[in-house]
Structure formats: structure tokens, C-alpha cells
C-alpha atoms as a PDB file:
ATOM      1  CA  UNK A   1      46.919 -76.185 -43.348  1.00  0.00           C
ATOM      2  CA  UNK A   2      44.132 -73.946 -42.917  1.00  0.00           C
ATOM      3  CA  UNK A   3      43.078 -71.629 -45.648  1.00  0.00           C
ATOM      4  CA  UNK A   4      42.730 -67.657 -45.104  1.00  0.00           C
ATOM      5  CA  UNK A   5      39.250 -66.297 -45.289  1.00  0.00           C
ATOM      6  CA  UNK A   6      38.704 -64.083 -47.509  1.00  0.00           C
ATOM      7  CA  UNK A   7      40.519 -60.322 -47.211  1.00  0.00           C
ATOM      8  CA  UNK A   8      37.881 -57.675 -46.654  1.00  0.00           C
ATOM      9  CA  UNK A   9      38.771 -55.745 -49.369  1.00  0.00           C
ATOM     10  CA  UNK A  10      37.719 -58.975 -51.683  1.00  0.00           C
ATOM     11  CA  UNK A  11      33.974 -59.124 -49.749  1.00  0.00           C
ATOM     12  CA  UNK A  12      33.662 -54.964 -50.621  1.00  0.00           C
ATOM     13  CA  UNK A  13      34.520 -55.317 -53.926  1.00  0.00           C
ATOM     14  CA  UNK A  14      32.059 -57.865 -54.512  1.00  0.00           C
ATOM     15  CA  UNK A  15      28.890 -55.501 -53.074  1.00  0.00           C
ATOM     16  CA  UNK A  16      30.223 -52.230 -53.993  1.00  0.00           C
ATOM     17  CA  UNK A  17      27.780 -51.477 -56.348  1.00  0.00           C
ATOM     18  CA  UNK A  18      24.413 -53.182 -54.539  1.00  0.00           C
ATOM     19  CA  UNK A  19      22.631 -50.547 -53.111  1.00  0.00           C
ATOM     20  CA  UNK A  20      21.170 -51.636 -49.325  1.00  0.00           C
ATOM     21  CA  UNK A  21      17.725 -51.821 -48.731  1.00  0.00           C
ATOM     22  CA  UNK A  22      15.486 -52.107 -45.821  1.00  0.00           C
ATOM     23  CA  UNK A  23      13.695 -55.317 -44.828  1.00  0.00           C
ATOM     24  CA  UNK A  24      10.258 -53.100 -45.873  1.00  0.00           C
ATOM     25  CA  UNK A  25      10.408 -51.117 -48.300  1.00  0.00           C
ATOM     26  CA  UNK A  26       7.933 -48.448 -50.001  1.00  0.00           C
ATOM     27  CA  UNK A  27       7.436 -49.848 -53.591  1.00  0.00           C
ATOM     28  CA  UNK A  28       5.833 -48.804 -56.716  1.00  0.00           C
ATOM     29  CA  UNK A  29       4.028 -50.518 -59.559  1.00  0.00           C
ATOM     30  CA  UNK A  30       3.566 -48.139 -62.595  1.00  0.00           C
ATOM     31  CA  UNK A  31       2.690 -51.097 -65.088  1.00  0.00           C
ATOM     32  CA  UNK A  32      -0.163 -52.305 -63.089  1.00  0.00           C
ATOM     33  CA  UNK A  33      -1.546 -48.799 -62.377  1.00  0.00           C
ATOM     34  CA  UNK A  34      -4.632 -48.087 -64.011  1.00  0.00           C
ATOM     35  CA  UNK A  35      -7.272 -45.215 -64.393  1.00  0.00           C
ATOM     36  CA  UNK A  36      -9.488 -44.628 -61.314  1.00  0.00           C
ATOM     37  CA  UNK A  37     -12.273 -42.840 -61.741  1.00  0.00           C
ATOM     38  CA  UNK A  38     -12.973 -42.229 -58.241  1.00  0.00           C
ATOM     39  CA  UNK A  39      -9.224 -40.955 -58.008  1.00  0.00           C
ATOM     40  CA  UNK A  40     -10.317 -38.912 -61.644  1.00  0.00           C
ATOM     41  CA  UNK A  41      -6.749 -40.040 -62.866  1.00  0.00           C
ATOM     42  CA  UNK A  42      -4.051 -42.595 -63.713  1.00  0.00           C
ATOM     43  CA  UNK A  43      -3.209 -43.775 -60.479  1.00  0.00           C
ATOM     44  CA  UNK A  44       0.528 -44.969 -59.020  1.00  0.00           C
ATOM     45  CA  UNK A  45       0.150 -47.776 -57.318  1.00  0.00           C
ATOM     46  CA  UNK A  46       2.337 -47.682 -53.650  1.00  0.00           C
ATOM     47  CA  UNK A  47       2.843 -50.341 -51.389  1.00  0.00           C
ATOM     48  CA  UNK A  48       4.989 -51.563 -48.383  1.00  0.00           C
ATOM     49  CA  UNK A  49       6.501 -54.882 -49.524  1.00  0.00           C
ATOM     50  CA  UNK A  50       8.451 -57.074 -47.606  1.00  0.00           C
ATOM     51  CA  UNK A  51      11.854 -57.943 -49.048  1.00  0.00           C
ATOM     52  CA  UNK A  52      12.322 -61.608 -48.343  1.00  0.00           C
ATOM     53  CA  UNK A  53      15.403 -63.162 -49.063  1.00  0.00           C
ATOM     54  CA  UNK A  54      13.409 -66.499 -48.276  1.00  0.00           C
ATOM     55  CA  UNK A  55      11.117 -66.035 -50.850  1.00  0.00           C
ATOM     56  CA  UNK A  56      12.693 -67.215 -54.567  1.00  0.00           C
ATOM     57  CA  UNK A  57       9.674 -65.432 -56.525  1.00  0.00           C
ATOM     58  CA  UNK A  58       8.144 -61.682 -55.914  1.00  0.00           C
ATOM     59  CA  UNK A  59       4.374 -62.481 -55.149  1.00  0.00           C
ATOM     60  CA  UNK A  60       1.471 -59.737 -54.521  1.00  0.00           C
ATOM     61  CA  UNK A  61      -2.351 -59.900 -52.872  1.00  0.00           C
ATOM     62  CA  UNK A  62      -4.348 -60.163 -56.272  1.00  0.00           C
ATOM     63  CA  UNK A  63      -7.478 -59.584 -54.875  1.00  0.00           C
ATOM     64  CA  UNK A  64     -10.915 -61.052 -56.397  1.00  0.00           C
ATOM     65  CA  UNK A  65      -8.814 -62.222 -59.142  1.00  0.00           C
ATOM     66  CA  UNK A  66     -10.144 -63.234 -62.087  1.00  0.00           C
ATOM     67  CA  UNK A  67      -8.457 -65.473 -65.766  1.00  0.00           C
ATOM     68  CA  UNK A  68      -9.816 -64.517 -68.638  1.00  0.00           C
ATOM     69  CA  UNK A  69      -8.661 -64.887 -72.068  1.00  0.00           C
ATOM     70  CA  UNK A  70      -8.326 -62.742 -74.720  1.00  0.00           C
ATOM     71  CA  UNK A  71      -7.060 -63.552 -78.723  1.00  0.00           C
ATOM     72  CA  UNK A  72      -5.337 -67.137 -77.414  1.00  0.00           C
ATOM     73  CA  UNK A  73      -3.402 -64.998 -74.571  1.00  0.00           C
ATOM     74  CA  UNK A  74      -4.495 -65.504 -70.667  1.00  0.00           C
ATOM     75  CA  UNK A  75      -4.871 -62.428 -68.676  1.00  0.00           C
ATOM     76  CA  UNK A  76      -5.153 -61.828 -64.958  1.00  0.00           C
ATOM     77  CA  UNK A  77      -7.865 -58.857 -63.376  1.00  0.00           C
ATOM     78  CA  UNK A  78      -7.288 -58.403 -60.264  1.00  0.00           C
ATOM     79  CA  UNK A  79      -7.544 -55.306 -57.364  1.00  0.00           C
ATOM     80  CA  UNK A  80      -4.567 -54.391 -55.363  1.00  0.00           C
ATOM     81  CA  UNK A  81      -4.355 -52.340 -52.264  1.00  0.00           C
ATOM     82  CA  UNK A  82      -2.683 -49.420 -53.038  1.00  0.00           C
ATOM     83  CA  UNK A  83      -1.880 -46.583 -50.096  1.00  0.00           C
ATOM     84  CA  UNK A  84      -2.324 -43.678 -50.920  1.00  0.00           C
ATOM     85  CA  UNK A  85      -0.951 -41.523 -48.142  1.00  0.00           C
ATOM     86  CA  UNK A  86       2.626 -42.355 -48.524  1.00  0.00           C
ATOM     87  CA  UNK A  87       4.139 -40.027 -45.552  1.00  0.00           C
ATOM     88  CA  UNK A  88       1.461 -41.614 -42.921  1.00  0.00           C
ATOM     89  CA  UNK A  89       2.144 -44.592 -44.389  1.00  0.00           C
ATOM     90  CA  UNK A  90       5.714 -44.631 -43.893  1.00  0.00           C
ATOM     91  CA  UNK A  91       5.398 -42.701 -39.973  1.00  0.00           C
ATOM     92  CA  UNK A  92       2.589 -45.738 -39.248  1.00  0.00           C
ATOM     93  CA  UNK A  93      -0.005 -43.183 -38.736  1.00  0.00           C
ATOM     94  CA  UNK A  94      -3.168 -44.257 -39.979  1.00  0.00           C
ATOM     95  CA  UNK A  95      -3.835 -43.981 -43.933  1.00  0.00           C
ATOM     96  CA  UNK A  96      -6.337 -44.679 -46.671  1.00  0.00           C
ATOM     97  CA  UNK A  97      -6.356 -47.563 -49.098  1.00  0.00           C
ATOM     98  CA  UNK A  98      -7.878 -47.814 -52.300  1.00  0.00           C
ATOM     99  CA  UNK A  99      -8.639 -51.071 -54.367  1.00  0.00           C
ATOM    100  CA  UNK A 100      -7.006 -50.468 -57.763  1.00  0.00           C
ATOM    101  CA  UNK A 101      -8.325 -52.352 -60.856  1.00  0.00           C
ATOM    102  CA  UNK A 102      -5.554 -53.746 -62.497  1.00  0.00           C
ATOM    103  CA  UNK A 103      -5.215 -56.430 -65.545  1.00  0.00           C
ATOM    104  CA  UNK A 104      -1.794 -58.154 -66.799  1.00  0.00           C
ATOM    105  CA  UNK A 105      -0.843 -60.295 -69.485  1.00  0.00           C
ATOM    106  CA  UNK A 106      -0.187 -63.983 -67.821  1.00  0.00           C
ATOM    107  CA  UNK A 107       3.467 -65.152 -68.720  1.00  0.00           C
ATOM    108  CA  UNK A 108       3.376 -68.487 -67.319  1.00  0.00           C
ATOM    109  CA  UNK A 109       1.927 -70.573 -63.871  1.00  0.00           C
ATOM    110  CA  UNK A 110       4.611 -72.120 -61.504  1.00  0.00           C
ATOM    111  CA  UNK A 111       4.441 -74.096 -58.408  1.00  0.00           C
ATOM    112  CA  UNK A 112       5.330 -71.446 -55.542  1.00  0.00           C
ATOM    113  CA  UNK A 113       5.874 -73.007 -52.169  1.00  0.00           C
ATOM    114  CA  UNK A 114       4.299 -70.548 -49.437  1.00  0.00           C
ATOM    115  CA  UNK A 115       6.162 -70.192 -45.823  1.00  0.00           C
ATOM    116  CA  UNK A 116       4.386 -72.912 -44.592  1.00  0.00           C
ATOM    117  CA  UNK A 117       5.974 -75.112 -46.967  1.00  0.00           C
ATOM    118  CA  UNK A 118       2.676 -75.691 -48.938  1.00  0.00           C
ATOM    119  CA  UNK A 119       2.898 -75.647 -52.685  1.00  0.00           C
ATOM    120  CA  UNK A 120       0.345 -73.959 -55.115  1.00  0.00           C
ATOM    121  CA  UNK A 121       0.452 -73.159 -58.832  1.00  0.00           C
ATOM    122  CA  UNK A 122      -0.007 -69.913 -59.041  1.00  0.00           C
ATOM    123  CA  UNK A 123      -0.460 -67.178 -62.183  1.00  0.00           C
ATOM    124  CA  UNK A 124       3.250 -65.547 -63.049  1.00  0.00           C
ATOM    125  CA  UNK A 125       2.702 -61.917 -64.509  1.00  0.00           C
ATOM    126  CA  UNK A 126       6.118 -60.091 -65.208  1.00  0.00           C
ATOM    127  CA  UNK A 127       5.681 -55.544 -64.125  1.00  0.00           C
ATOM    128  CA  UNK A 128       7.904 -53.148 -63.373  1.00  0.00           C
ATOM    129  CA  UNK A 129       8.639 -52.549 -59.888  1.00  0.00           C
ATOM    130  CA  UNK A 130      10.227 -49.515 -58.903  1.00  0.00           C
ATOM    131  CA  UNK A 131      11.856 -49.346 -55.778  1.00  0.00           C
ATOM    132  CA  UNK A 132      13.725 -45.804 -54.535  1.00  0.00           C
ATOM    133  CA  UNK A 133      15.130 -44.882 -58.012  1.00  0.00           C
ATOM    134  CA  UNK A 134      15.689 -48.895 -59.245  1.00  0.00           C
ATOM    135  CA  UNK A 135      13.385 -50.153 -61.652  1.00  0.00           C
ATOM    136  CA  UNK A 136      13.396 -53.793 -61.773  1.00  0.00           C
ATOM    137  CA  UNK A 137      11.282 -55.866 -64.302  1.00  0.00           C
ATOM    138  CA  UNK A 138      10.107 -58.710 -62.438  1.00  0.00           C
ATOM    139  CA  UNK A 139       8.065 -62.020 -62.296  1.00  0.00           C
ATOM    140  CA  UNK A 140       5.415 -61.582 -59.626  1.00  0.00           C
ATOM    141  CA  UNK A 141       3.262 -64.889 -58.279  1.00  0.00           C
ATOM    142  CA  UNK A 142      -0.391 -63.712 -57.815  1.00  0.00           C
ATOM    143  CA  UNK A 143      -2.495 -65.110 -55.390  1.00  0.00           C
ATOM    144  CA  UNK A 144      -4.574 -63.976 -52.116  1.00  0.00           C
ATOM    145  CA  UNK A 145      -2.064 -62.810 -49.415  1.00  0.00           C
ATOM    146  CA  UNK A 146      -5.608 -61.149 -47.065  1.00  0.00           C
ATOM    147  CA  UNK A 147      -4.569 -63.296 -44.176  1.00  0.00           C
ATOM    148  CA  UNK A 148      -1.206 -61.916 -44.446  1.00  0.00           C
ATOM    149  CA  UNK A 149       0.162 -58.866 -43.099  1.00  0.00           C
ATOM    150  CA  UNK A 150       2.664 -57.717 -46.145  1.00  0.00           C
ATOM    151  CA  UNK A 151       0.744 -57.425 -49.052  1.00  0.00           C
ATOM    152  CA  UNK A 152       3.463 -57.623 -51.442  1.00  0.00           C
ATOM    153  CA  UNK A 153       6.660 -59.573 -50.656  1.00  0.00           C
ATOM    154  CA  UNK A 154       9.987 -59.149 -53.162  1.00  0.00           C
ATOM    155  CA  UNK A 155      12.063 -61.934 -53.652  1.00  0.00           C
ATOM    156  CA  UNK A 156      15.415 -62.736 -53.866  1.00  0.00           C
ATOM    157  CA  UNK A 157      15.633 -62.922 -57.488  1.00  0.00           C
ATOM    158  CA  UNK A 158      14.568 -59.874 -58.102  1.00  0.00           C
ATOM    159  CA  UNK A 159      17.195 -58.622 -55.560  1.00  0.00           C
ATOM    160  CA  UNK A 160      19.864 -59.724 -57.496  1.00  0.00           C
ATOM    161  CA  UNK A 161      18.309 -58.250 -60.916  1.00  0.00           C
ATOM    162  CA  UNK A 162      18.913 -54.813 -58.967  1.00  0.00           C
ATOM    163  CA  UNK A 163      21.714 -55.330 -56.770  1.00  0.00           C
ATOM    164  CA  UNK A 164      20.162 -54.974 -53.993  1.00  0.00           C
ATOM    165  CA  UNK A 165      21.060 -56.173 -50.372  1.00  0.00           C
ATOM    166  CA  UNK A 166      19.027 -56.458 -47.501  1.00  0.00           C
ATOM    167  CA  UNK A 167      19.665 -54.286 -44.096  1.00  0.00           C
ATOM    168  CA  UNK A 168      17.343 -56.340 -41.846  1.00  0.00           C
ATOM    169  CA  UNK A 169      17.562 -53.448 -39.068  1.00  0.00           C
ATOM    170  CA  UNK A 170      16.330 -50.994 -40.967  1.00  0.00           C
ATOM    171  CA  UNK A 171      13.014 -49.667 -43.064  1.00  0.00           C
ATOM    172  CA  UNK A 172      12.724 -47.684 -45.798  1.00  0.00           C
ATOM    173  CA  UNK A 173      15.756 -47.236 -46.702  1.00  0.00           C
ATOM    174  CA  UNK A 174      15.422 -45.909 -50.293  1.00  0.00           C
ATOM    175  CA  UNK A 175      12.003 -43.699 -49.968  1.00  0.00           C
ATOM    176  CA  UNK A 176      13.456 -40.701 -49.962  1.00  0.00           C
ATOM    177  CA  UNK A 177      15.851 -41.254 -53.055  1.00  0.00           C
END
């Protein structure tokens, strides 16, 4: 005897409260943002990360980073790429990008297998990332993504810290929440 799959109304009721998500998304990082003084302010950090259901760990280009120390607690400094033009940014017209300063406490190092199924132990710092109106509080792997062309990616668990699910036809999806 074969069994049933399961009724529809069973698969709804388990996603009805995930809010869908584009495979890119426009993403925020208020911890990390720091004063600029070329910007002359405190400075939101914005950029398009990938959402990658592949990837088990968020991980970000820390650029130039550096592991200092500081009272028996590691820290990472580190520039990010932030955009700052977020409605070119999002048309792909052409926009500015600023290196942003940024320094955050180390939790913990982990081995983080890359796409090419290469393994690295990598710094884990744990920010706020706010994507549409969801702010998630996540562990992000830092190390140097230049070669790639994402910048940030988000991973799967922290999709399912915010109940999020991935449409992989669409982009930007919750920008203009």
C-alpha cells in the first residue's frame, strides 16, 4: 500500500508564516556600521547578499582584516563594501562604494567549507542583519570574498532564525518593505 503525500493544506500550514525572499537581497548591517568621516556621519552599511541555501553559515568580504586583542577578548577590524546608492544599486545602474571601517567582538573560529569544497577556519563574529523589516542576529564567517562576485552571502541558518524562504526567480523581494 502506498502512502498519500501530504494534503496541501498540511505543506501551507507549515510556511504560512515565512516570509519569501529573493535569491539577492538588499541587506543591512547596523551593528557593524561605524562613523565615517568622509561620509561626516554614522553610516548604514547596505549590501546585496546572496541568500544561499547551500551555504550552512552567513559569511561577508572582511577586507584587510586584521585580529587584535583587547582585555583577553579577540576582535576583528576589518572594511566592508558598503553601496551607497541603494536605488541604482537595486536598477543595476552604476553606483558608488565606500570602504567602511568596521570592528567586532570575535565569538568563536569554525571550519567553513567554501563552494569548492575547500575548508578554512575562519573568524565567527555574531551582528544584526536586517533584511526588509526582519532583523536577524546572526553568526557571520569573515574572510576575503574579492574574487567573488556577492560580497555577502546569507545562509541557511539564518533563514530559518527569520522564517524566511527562498524565491529563486526573483530579486529583491523585501526592499521596499
Amino acid at each position: 500500500m502506498t502512502k498519500k503525500p501530504p494534503s496541501s493544506k498540511n505543506k501551507n500550514s507549515l510556511t504560512k508564516n515565512w516570509q519569501i525572499i529573493g535569491w539577492q537581497e538588499l541587506v543591512m548591517l547596523p551593528e557593524l556600521s561605524m562613523y565615517n568621516s568622509d561620509l561626516g556621519n554614522l553610516y548604514n552599511i547596505k549590501i546585496i547578499a546572496k541568500i544561499d541555501s547551500g551555504a550552512k553559515t552567513s559569511t561577508i568580504n572582511a577586507i584587510n582584516l586584521k585580529i587584535t586583542k583587547n582585555d583577553d577578548q579577540l576582535w576583528a577590524e576589518f572594511y566592508v563594501k558598503s553601496n551607497i546608492e541603494e536605488d541604482n544599486l537595486m536598477n543595476n545602474k552604476n553606483h558608488q562604494s565606500k570602504l567602511i571601517l568596521c570592528k567586532a567582538k570575535i565569538t568563536e573560529y569554525r571550519y567553513i567549507t567554501d563552494s569548492g569544497g575547500k575548508k578554512e577556519y575562519r573568524p565567527i563574529i555574531n551582528s544584526e542583519v536586517v533584511i526588509g523589516k526582519i532583523i536577524i542576529k546572526s553568526d557571520i564567517s569573515l574572510t576575503n570574498r574579492q574574487h567573488m562576485k556577492m560580497q555577502m552571502l546569507i545562509g541557511r541558518d539564518s533563514l530559518k532564525k527569520a522564517k524566511m524562504i527562498i524565491n529563486p526567480t526573483k530579486k529583491f523581494l523585501t526592499s521596499n518593505n
